[in-house]
Protein backbone atom coordinates (compact mmCIF):
# COMPACT_ATOMS: atom_id res chain seq x y z
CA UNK A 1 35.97 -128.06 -96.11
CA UNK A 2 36.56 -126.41 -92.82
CA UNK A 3 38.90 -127.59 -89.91
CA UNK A 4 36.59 -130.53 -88.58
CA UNK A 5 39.51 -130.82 -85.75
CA UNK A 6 38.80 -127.15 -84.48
CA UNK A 7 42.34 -125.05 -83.68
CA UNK A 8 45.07 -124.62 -85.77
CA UNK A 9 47.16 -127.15 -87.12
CA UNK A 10 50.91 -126.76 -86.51
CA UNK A 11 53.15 -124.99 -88.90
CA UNK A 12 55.91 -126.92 -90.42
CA UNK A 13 58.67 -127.93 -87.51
CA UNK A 14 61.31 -130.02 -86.25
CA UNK A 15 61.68 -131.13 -83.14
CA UNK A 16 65.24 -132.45 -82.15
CA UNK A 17 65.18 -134.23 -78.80
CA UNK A 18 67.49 -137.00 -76.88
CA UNK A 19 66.13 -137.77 -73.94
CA UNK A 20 67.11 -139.90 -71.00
CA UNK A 21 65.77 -143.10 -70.65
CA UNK A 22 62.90 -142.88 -68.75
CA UNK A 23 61.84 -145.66 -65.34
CA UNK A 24 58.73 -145.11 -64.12
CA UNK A 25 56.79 -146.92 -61.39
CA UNK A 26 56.55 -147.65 -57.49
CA UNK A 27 59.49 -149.48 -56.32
CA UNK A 28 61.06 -148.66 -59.99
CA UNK A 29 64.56 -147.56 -57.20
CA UNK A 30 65.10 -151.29 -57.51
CA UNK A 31 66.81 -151.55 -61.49
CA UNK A 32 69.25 -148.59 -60.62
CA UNK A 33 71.93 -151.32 -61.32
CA UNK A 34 70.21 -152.43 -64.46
CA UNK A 35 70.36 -149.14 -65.72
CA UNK A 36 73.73 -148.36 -64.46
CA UNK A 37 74.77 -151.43 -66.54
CA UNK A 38 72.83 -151.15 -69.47
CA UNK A 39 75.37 -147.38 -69.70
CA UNK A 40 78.38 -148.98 -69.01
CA UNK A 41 78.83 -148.15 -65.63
CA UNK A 42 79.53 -150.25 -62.19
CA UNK A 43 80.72 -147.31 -59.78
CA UNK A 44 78.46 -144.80 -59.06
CA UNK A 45 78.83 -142.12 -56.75
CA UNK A 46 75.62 -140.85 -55.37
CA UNK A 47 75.05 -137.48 -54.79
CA UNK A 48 72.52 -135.45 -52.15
CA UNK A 49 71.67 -133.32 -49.63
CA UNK A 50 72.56 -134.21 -45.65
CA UNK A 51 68.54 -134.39 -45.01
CA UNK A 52 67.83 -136.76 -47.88
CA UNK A 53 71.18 -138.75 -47.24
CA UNK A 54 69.81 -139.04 -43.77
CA UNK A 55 66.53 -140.00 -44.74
CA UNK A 56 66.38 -144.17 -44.63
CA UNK A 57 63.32 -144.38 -46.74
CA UNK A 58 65.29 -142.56 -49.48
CA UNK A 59 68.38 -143.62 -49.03
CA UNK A 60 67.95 -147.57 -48.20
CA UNK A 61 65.86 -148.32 -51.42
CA UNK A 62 68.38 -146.66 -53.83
CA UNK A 63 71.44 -148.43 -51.87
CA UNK A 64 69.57 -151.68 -52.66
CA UNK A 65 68.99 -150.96 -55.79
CA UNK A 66 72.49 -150.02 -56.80
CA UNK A 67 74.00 -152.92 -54.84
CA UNK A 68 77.01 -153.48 -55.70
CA UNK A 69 77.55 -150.37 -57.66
CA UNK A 70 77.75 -148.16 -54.85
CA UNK A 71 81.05 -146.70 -54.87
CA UNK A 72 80.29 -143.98 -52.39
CA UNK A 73 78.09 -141.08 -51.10
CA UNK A 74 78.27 -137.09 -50.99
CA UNK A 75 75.63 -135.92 -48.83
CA UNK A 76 76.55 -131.89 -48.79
CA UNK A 77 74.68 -130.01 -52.28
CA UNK A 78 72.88 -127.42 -50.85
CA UNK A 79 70.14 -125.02 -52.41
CA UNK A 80 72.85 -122.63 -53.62
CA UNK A 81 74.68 -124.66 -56.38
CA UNK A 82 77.89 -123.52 -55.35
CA UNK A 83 80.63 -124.49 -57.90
CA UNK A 84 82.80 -124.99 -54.69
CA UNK A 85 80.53 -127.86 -54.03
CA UNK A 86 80.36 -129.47 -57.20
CA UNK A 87 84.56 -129.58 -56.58
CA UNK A 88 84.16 -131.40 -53.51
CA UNK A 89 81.82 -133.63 -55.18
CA UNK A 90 84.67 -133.98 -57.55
CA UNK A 91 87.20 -135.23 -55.28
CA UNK A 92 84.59 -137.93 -53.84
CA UNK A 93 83.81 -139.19 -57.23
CA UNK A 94 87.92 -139.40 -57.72
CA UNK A 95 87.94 -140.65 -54.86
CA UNK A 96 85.42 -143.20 -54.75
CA UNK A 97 86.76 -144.31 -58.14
CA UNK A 98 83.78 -143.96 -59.36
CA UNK A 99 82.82 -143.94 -63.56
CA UNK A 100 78.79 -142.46 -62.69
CA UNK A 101 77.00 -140.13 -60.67
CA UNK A 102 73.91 -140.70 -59.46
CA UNK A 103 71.80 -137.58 -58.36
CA UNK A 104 69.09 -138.22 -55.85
CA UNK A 105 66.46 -135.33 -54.33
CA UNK A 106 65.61 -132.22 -56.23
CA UNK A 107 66.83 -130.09 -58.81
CA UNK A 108 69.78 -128.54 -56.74
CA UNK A 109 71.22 -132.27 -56.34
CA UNK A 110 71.24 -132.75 -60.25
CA UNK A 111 72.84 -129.38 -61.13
CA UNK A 112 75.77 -130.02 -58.67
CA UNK A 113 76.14 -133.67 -59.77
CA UNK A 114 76.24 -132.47 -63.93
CA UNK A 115 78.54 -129.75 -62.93
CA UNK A 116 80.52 -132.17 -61.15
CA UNK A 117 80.63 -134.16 -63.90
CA UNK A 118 82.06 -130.96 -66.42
CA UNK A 119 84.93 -130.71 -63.82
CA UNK A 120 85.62 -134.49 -64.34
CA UNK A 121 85.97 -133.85 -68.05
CA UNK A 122 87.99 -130.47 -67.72
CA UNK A 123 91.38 -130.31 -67.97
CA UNK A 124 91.72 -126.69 -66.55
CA UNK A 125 92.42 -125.53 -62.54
CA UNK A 126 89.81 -124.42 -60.47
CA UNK A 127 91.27 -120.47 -60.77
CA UNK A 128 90.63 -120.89 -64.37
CA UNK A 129 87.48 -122.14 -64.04
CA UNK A 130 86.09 -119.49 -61.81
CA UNK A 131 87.39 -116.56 -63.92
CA UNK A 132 85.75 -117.87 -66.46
CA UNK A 133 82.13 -118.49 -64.55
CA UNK A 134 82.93 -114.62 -63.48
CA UNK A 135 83.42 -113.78 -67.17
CA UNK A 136 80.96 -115.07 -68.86
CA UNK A 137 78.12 -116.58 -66.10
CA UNK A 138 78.80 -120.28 -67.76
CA UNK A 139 81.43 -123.02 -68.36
CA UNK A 140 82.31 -124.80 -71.22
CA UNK A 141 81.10 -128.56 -71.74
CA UNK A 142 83.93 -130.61 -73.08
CA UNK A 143 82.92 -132.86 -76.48
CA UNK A 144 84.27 -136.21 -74.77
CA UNK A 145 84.44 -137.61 -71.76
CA UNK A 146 81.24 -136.90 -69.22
CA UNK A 147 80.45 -139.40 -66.56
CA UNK A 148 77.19 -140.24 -67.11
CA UNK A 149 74.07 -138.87 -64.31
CA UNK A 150 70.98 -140.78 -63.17
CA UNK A 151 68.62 -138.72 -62.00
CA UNK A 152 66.27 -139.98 -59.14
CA UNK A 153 64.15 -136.96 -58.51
CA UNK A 154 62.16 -136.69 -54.84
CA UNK A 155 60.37 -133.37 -56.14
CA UNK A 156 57.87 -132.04 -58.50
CA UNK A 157 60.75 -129.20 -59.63
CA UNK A 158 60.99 -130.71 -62.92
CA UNK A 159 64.36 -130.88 -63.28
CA UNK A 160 65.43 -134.17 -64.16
CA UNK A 161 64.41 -133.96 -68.21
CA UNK A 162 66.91 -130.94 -68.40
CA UNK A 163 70.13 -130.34 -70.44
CA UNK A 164 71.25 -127.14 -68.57
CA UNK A 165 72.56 -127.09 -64.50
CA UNK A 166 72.48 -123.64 -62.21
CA UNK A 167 75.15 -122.73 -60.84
CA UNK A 168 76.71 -120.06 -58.25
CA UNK A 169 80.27 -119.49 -56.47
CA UNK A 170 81.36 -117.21 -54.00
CA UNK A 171 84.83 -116.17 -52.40
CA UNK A 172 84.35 -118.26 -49.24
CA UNK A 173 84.11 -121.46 -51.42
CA UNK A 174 85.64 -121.43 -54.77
CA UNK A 175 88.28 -119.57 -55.90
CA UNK A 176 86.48 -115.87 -57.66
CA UNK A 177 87.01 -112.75 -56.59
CA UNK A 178 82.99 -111.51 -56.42
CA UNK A 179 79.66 -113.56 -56.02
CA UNK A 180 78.65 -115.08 -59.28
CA UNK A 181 75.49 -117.05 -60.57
CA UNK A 182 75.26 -118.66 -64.12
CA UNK A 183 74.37 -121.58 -65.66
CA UNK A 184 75.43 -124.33 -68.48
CA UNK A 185 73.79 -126.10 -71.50
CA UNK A 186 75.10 -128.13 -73.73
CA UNK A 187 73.24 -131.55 -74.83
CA UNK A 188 75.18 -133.53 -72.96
CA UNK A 189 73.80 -132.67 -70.02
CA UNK A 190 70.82 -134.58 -70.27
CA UNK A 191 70.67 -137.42 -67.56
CA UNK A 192 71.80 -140.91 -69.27
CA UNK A 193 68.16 -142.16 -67.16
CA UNK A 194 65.63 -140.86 -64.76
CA UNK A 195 63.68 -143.14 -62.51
CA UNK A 196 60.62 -141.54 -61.23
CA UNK A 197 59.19 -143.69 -58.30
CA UNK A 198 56.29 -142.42 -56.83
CA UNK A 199 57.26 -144.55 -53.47
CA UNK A 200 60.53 -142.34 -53.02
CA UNK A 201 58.42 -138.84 -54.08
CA UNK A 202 55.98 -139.61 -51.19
CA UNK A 203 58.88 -139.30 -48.52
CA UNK A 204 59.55 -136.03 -49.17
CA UNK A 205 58.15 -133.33 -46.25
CA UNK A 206 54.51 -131.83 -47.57
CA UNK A 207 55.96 -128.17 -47.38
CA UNK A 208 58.58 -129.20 -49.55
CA UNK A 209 57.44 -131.13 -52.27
CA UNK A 210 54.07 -128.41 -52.70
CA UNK A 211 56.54 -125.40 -52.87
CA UNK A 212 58.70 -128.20 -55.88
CA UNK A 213 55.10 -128.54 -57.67
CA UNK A 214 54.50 -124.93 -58.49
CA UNK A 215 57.46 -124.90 -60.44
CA UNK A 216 56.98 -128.12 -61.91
CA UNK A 217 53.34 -127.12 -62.81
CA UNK A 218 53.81 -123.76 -64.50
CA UNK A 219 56.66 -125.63 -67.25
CA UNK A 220 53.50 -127.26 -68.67
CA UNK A 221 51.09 -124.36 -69.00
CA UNK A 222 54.26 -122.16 -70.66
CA UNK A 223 55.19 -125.80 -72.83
CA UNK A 224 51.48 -125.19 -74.42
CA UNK A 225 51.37 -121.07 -75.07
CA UNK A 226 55.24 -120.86 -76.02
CA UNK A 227 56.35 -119.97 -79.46
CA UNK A 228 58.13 -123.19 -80.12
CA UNK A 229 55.37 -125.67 -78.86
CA UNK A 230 55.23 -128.64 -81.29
CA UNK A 231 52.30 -130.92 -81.06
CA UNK A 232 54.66 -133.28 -79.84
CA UNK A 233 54.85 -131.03 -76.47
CA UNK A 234 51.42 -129.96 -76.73
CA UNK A 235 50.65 -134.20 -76.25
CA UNK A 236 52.81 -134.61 -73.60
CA UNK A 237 52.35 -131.24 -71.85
CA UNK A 238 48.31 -131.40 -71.86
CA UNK A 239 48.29 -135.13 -70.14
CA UNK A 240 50.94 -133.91 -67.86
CA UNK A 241 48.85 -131.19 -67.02
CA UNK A 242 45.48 -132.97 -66.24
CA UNK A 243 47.40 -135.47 -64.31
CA UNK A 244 49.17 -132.68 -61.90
CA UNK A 245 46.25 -130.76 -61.80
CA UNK A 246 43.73 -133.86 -60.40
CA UNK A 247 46.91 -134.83 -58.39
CA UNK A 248 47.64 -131.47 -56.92
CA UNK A 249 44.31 -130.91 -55.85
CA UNK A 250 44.10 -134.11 -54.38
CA UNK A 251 47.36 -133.46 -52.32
CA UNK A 252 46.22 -130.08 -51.37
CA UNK A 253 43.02 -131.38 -49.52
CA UNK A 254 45.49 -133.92 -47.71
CA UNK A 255 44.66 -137.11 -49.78
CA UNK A 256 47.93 -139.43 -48.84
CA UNK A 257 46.62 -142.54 -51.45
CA UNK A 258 49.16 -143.93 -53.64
CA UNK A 259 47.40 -142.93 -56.99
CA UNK A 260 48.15 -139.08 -55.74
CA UNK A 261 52.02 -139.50 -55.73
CA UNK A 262 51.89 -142.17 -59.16
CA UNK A 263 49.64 -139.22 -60.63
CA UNK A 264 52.30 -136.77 -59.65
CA UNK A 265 55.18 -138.56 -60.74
CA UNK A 266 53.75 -139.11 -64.70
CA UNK A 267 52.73 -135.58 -64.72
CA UNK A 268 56.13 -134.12 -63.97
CA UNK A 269 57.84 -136.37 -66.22
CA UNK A 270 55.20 -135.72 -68.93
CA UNK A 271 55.53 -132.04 -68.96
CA UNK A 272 59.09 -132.06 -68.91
CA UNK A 273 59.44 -133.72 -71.78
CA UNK A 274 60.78 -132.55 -75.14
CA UNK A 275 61.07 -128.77 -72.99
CA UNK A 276 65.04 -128.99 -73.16
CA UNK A 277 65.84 -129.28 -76.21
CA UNK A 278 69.39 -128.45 -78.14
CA UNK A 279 67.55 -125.58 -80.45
CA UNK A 280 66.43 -124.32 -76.89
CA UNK A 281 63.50 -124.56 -73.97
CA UNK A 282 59.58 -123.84 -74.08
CA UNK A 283 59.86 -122.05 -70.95
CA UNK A 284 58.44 -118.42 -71.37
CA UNK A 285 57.31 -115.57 -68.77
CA UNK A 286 56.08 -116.87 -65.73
CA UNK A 287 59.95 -119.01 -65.68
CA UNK A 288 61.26 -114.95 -66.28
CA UNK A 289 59.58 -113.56 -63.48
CA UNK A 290 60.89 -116.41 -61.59
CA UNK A 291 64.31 -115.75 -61.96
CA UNK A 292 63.62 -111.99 -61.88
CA UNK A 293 62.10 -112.68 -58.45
CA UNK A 294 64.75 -115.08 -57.05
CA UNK A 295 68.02 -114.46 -58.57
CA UNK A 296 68.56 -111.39 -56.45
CA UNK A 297 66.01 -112.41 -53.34
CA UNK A 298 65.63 -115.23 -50.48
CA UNK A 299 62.15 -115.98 -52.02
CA UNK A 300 62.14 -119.70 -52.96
CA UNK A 301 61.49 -119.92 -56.64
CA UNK A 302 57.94 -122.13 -56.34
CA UNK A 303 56.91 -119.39 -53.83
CA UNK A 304 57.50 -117.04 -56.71
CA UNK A 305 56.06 -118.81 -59.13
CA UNK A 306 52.51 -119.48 -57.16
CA UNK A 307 51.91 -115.23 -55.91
CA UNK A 308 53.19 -114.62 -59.95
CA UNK A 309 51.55 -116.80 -62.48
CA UNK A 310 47.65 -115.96 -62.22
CA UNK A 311 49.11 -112.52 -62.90
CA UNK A 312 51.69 -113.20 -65.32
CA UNK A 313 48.60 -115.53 -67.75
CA UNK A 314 46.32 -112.56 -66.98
CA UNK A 315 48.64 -110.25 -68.47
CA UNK A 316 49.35 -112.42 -71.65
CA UNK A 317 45.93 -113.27 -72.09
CA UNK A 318 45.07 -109.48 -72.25
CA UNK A 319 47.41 -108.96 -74.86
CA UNK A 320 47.44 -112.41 -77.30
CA UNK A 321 45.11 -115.13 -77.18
CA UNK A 322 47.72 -117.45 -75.42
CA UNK A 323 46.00 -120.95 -76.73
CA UNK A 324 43.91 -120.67 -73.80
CA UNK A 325 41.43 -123.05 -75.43
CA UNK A 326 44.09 -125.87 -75.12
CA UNK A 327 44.95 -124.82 -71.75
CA UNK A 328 41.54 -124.72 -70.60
CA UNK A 329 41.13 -128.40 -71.75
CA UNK A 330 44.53 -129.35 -69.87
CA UNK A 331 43.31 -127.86 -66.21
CA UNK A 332 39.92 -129.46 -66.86
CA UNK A 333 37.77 -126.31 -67.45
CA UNK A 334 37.30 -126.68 -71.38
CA UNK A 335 33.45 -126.10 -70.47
CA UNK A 336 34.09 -122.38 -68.90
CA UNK A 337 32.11 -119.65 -71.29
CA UNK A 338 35.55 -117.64 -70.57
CA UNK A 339 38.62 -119.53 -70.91
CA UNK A 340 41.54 -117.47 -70.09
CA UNK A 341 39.51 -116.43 -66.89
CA UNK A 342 38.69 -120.23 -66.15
CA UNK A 343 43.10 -120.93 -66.66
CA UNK A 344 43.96 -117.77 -64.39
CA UNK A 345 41.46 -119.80 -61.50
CA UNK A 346 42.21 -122.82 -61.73
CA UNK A 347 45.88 -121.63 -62.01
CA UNK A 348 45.45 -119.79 -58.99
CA UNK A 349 43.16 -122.54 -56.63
CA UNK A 350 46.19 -124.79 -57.51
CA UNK A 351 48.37 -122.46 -55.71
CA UNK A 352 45.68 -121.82 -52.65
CA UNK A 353 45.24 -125.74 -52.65
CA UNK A 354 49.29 -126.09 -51.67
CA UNK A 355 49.34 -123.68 -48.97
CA UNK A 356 51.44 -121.38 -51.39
CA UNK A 357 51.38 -117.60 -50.90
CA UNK A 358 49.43 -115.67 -52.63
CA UNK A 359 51.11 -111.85 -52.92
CA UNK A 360 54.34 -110.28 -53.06
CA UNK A 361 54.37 -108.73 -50.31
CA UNK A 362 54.04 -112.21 -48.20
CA UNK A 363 57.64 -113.29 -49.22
CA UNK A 364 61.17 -112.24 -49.00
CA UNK A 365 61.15 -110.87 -52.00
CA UNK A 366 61.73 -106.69 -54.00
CA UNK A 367 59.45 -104.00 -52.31
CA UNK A 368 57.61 -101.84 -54.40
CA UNK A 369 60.70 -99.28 -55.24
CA UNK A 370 62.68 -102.20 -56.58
CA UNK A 371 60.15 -103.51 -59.00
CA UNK A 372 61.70 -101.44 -62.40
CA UNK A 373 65.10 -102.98 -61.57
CA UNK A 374 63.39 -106.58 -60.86
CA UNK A 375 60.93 -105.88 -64.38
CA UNK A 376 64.48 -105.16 -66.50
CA UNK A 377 65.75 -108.49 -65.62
CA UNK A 378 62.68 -110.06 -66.37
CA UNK A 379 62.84 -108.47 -69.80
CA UNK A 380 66.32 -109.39 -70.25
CA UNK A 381 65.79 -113.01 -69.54
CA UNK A 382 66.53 -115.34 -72.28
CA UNK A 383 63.75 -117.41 -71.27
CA UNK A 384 61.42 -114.27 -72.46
CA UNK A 385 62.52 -115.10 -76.52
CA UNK A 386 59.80 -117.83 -76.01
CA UNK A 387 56.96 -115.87 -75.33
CA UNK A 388 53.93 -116.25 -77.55
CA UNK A 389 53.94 -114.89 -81.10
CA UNK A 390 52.08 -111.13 -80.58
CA UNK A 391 53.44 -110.69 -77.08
CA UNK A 392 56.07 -107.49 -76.70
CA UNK A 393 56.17 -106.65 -73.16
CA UNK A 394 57.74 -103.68 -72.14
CA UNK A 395 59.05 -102.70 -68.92
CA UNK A 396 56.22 -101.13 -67.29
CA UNK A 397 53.53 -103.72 -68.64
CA UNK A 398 55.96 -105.92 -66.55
CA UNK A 399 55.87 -103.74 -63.30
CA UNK A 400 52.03 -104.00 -63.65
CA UNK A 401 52.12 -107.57 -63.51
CA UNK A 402 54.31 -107.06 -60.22
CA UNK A 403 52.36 -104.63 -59.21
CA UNK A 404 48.81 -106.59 -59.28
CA UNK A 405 51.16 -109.43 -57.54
CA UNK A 406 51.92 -107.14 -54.61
């Protein structure tokens, strides 16, 4: 008897995740304590940015909702990561006498707080530390002793369900010699909790959170065409998807009703889930252009991620069929007579609906001559070992994609 399902059933798998506990809904700022408890914990430093830590309607709901578990804040992470920062968040949380960190805003927020947090548990000096970042672009995770991080994202980034943290250092802040960028994984990196509360994601400036999304968006349409999708993911990653996509729209054409930012808030946490796993990530080649495109460049990595994708899917869907059946269904264009065409659209009018830009050329990003050197790092990105089963890009298919992006 044939398939009556349609598609093909998933080869044999296993899928190995330990996630954080997950608190979702508006006003859902109110049980940090509970949660703090429930891991042991009754000092928590919170860490931020000086605009969120200076943003009331942020900062006043999670200060009631800690209570009496604030030990203290550290308002200075910056975009940058900068291992220098993650020491001074060190000697607050020393300081403060604090046993938890608690990461509020976007992604940059969480990666200095869980590097913070590796500094807490390593017995090394900070010249050790940086030689080794310069060495070998990561640090080591201790076994024992991490202070446990509650993530209470304020972007669509999708960072929060994430065992891995970025992170830079430079001469002027840290003790290296030359300008380094890296990051560290290691499973016990994943938050303890996340609360996602749609209340605290609607305070965040429209320019900001739209350039968050297309970042966000793109880890669920790689979760579904990446060569370790699961069906587990594929669950998750489709709902997420039809929820962002009806939500981004939305939010594009300035509709400010709470069912936007609740719709946005389940679809970030729903593609994000299962991604960062301990065998490794579902995130594939648009993620590889975007670090092509911003590890070296000012252009902010949702920027890169809106002119590149309806490129990067046209590209793959030349070359392998990309599930673009399932992906069609997820975007809510399942009906189109040509489905990878419909994805790259709707893709694409996702993009145009946040005010994103469009080409290359319209950021601070590579000129033309620089695109072979910007293609071989793309290449060389480990993210790129998840690409779909048939796809073997080579360097110049890669410079076409960046050069229809131009």
């Amino acid at each position: 008897m044939a398939n009556p399902i349609g598609g093909d059933l998933a080869a044999p798998f296993r899928f190995d995740y330990d996630p954080a506990a997950l608190r979702y809904g508006p006003g859902s700022t109110a049980s940090l304590g509970d949660e703090l408890a429930a891991h042991g914990c009754d000092r928590a430093l919170v860490v931020c940015g000086s605009t969120v830590g200076e943003t009331p309607a942020v900062m006043d709901p999670v200060r009631d909702g800690l209570g009496d578990s604030l030990a203290g804040t550290f308002a200075e992470t910056t975009p940058q990561k900068r291992l220098g920062t993650a020491y001074d968040a060190l000697d607050a949380f020393r300081a403060a006498d604090a046993d938890c960190l608690v990461a509020v805003g976007g992604g940059s927020s969480l990666d200095v707080a869980k590097i913070a947090g590796v500094l807490a548990a390593t017995d090394r000096d900070p010249d050790a530390v940086g030689r080794t970042l310069v060495d070998t672009g990561t640090l080591p995770v201790p076994d024992a002793g991490l202070p446990p991080v509650v993530a209470v994202p304020t972007t669509l980034a999708g960072a929060d369900l994430s065992s891995v943290a970025g992170v830079t250092a430079a001469p002027d802040t840290c003790p290296v010699d030359e300008p380094v960028s890296g990051g560290v994984g290691d499973p016990g990196l994943m938050p303890a909790a996340v609360c996602y509360d749609p209340e605290l994601v609607a305070t965040t400036p429209r320019t900001v959170l739209a350039a968050s999304a297309m970042n966000g968006f793109d880890k669920g349409v790689e979760t579904l065409y990446a060569a370790n999708a699961t069906p587990v993911t594929d669950a998750t990653a489709s709902r997420g998807l039809e929820l962002l996509t009806e939500g981004l729209l939305a939010y594009g054409d300035g509709t400010e009703e709470p069912w936007v930012y609740r719709a946005l808030t389940q679809g970030i946490m729903l593609v994000q889930y299962g991604i960062s796993r301990a065998d490794g990530t579902t995130l594939s080649l648009i993620h590889a252009f975007g670090h092509g495109l911003t590890r070296t460049y000012a252009v902010q990595q949702g920027a890169a991620h809106a002119v590149v994708a309806p490129h990067a899917l046209s590209y793959l869907f030349e070359r392998v069929d990309g599930r673009r059946d399932l992906l069609a269904d997820a975007l809510g264009v399942g009906d189109a007579d040509d489905p990878a065409a419909a994805v790259v659209d709707r893709v694409a009018a996702v993009a145009s609906a946040l005010s994103l830009p469009t080409r290359l050329r319209d950021v601070d990003g590579p000129d033309r001559d620089a695109f072979p050197a910007v293609a071989d790092a793309v290449l060389a990105d480990s993210f790129m070992a998840n690409a779909p089963p048939g796809l073997d890009p080579s360097t110049d298919d890669l410079e076409g994609v960046l050069r229809a992006a131009w």
